[in-house]
Protein backbone atom coordinates (compact mmCIF):
# COMPACT_ATOMS: atom_id res chain seq x y z
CA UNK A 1 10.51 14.52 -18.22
CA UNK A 2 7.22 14.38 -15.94
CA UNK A 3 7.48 10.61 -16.56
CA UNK A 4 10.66 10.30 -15.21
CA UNK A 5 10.07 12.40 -12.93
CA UNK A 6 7.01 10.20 -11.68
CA UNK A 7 8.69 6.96 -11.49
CA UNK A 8 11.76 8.08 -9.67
CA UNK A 9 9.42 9.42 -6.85
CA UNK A 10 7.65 6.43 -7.14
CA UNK A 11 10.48 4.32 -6.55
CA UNK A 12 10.99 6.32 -3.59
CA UNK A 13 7.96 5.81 -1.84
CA UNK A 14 8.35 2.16 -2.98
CA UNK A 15 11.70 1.55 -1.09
CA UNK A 16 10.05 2.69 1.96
CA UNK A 17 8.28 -0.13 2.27
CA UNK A 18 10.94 -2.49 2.99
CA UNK A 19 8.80 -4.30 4.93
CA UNK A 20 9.78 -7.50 6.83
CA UNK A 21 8.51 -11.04 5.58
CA UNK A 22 6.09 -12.77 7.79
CA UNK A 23 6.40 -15.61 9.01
CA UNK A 24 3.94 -18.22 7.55
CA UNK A 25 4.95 -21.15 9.55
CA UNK A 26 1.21 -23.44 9.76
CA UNK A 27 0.56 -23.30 5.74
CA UNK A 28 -1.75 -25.79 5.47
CA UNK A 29 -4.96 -24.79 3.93
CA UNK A 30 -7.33 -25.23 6.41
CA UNK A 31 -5.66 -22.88 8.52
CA UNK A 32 -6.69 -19.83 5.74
CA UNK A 33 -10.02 -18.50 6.35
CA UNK A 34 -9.36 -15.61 4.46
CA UNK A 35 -8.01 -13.97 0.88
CA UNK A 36 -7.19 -11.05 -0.84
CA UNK A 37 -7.01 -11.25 -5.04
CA UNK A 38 -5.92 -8.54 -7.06
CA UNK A 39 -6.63 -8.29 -11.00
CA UNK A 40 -6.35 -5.37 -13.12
CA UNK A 41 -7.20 -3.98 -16.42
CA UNK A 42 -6.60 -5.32 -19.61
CA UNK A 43 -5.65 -8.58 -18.66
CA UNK A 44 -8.32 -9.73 -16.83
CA UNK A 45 -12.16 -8.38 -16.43
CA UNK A 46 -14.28 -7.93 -13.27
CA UNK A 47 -16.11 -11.06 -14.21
CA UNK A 48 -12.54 -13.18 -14.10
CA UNK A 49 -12.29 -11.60 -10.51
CA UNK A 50 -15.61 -12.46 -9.94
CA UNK A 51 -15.01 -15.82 -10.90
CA UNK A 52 -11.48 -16.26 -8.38
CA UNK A 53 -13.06 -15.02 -5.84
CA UNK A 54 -16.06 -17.28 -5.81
CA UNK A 55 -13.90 -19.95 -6.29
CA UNK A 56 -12.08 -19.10 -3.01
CA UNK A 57 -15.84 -18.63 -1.05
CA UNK A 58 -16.67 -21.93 -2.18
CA UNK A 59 -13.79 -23.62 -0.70
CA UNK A 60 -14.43 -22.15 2.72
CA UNK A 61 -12.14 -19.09 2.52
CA UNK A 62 -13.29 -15.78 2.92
CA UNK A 63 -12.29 -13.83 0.18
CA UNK A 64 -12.16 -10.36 -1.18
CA UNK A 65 -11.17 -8.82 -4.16
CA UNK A 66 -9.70 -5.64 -5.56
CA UNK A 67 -9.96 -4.37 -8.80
CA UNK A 68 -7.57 -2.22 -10.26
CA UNK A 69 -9.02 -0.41 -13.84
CA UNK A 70 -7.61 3.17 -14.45
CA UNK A 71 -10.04 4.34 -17.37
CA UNK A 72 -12.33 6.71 -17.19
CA UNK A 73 -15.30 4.53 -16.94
CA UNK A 74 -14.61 2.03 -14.24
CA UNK A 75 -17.10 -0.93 -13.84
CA UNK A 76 -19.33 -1.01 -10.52
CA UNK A 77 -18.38 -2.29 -7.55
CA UNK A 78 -20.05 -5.59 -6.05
CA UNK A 79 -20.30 -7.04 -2.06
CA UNK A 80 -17.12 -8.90 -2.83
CA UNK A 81 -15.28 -6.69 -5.26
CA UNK A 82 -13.70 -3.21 -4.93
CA UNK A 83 -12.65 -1.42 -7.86
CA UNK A 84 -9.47 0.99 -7.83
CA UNK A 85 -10.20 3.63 -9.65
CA UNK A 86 -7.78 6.85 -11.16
CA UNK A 87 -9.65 8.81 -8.01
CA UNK A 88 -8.06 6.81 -5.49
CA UNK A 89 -4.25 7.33 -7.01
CA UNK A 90 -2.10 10.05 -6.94
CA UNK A 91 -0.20 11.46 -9.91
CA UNK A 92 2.87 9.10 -9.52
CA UNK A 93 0.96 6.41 -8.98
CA UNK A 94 0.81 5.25 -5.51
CA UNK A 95 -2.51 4.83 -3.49
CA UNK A 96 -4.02 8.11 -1.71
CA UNK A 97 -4.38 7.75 2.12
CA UNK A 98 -7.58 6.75 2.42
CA UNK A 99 -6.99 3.52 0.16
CA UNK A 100 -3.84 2.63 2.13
CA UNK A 101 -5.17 3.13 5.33
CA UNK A 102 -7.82 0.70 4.24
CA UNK A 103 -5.80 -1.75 2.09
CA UNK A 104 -3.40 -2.01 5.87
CA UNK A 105 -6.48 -2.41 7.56
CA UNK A 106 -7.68 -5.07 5.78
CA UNK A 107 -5.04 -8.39 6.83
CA UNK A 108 -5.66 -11.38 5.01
CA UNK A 109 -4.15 -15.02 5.29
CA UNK A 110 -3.58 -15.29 1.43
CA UNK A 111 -2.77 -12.29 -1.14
CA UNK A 112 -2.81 -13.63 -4.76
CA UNK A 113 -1.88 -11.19 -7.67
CA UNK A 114 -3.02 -12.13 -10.68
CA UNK A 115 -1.31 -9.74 -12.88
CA UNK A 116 2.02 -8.77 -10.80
CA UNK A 117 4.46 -6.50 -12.38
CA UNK A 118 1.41 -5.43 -14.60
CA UNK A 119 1.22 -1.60 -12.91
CA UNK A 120 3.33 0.38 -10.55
CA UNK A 121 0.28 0.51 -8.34
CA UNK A 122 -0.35 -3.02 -8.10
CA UNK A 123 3.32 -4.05 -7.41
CA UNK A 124 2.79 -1.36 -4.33
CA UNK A 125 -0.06 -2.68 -3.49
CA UNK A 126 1.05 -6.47 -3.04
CA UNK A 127 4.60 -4.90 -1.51
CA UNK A 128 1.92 -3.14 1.21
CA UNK A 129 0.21 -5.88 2.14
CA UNK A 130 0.11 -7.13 5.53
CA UNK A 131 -0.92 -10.65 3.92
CA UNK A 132 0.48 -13.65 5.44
CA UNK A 133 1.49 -15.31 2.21
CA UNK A 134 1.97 -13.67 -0.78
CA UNK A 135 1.23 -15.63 -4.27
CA UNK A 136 1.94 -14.29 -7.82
CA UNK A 137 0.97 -15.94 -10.84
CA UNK A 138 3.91 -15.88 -13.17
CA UNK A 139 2.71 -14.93 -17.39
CA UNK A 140 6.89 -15.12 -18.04
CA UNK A 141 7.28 -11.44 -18.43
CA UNK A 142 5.84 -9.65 -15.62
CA UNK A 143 8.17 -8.21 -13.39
CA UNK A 144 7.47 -9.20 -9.67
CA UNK A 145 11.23 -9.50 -9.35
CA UNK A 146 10.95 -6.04 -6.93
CA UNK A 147 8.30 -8.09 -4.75
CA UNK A 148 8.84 -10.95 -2.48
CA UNK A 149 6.36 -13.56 -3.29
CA UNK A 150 6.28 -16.92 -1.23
CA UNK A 151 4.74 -18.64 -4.31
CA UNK A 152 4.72 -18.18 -8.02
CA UNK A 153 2.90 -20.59 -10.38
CA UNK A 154 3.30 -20.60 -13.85
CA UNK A 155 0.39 -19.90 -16.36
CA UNK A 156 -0.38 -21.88 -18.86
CA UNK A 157 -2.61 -21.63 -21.96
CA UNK A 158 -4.70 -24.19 -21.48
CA UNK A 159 -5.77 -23.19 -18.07
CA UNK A 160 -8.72 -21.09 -17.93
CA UNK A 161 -8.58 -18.55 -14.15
CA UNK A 162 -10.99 -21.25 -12.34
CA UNK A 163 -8.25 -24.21 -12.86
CA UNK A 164 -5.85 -21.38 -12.04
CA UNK A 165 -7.12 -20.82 -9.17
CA UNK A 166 -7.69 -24.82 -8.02
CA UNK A 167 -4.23 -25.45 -8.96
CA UNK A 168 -2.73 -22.83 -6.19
CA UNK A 169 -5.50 -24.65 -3.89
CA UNK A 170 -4.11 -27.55 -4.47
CA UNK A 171 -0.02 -26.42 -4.02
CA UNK A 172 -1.34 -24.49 -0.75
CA UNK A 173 -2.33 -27.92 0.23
CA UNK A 174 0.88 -29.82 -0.68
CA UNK A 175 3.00 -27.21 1.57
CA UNK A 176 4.23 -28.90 4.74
């Protein structure tokens, strides 16, 4: 009952932010100078958002990420990396103020998710963004259906997060 409960007033709060989609009309990549990237637990560790996000630094792109692990012993945050932890949510699972007033706040060029449809939270989070272009990578089951995403690219096994993360380089280039 509480669970139900939870995810219709979550649902709520989501539909609120029927926000507008930006226009993102110079995509090529040396226009980006900066990025957001989003991982959460258990698909991916702090070291794979480590790893994205120096990726992105290397290629000239300022980049921060966010960290999303609900347990009760959340890894440490680093100069690059936030972690999201079960303080800064309330019980139905949307941010508390003070992370949404910083997550609007903080405007990037770029937004990549690399676990969408993982957690209600997340899927709010991307859905707040005030990122210029929004890009989801696509496991074949997630459910970023409720999320408009300018770019999806597909997963595959053989690709470790680092080739992941050179392949959206690469399609970010190939936009005209």
């Amino acid at each position: 009952m509480i669970d139900a409960i939870r995810d219709h007033l979550f649902r709520r709060h989501f539909k609120k932010l029927n926000l507008p989609r930006s226009e993102y009309a110079q995509s090529e990549v040396n226009r980006l100078r900066s990025a957001t990237v989003l991982a959460a637990t258990p698909h991916h560790t702090i070291g794979d958002l480590q790893e994205a996000v120096d990726f992105f630094d290397r290629s000239g792109i300022l980049c921060q990420g966010y960290y999303i692990d609900l347990s009760k012993t959340p890894p440490e945050p680093s100069s690059n990396i936030d972690v999201i932890t079960k303080e800064d949510v309330i019980w139905i699972g949307i941010p508390r103020k003070e992370l949404l007033i910083k997550w609007l706040s903080y405007s990037t060029d770029l937004l990549i998710s690399l676990n969408p449809g993982h957690s209600a939270l997340m899927r709010y989070l991307c859905a707040a963004s005030n990122c210029q272009l929004k890009t989801a990578i696509d496991y074949g089951n997630a459910q970023e259906k409720a999320i408009d995403f300018y770019l999806q690219v597909r997963h595959p096994e053989t690709k470790n997060l680092r080739e992941l993360c050179a392949a959206i380089y690469e399609a970010l280039k190939n936009i005209s």
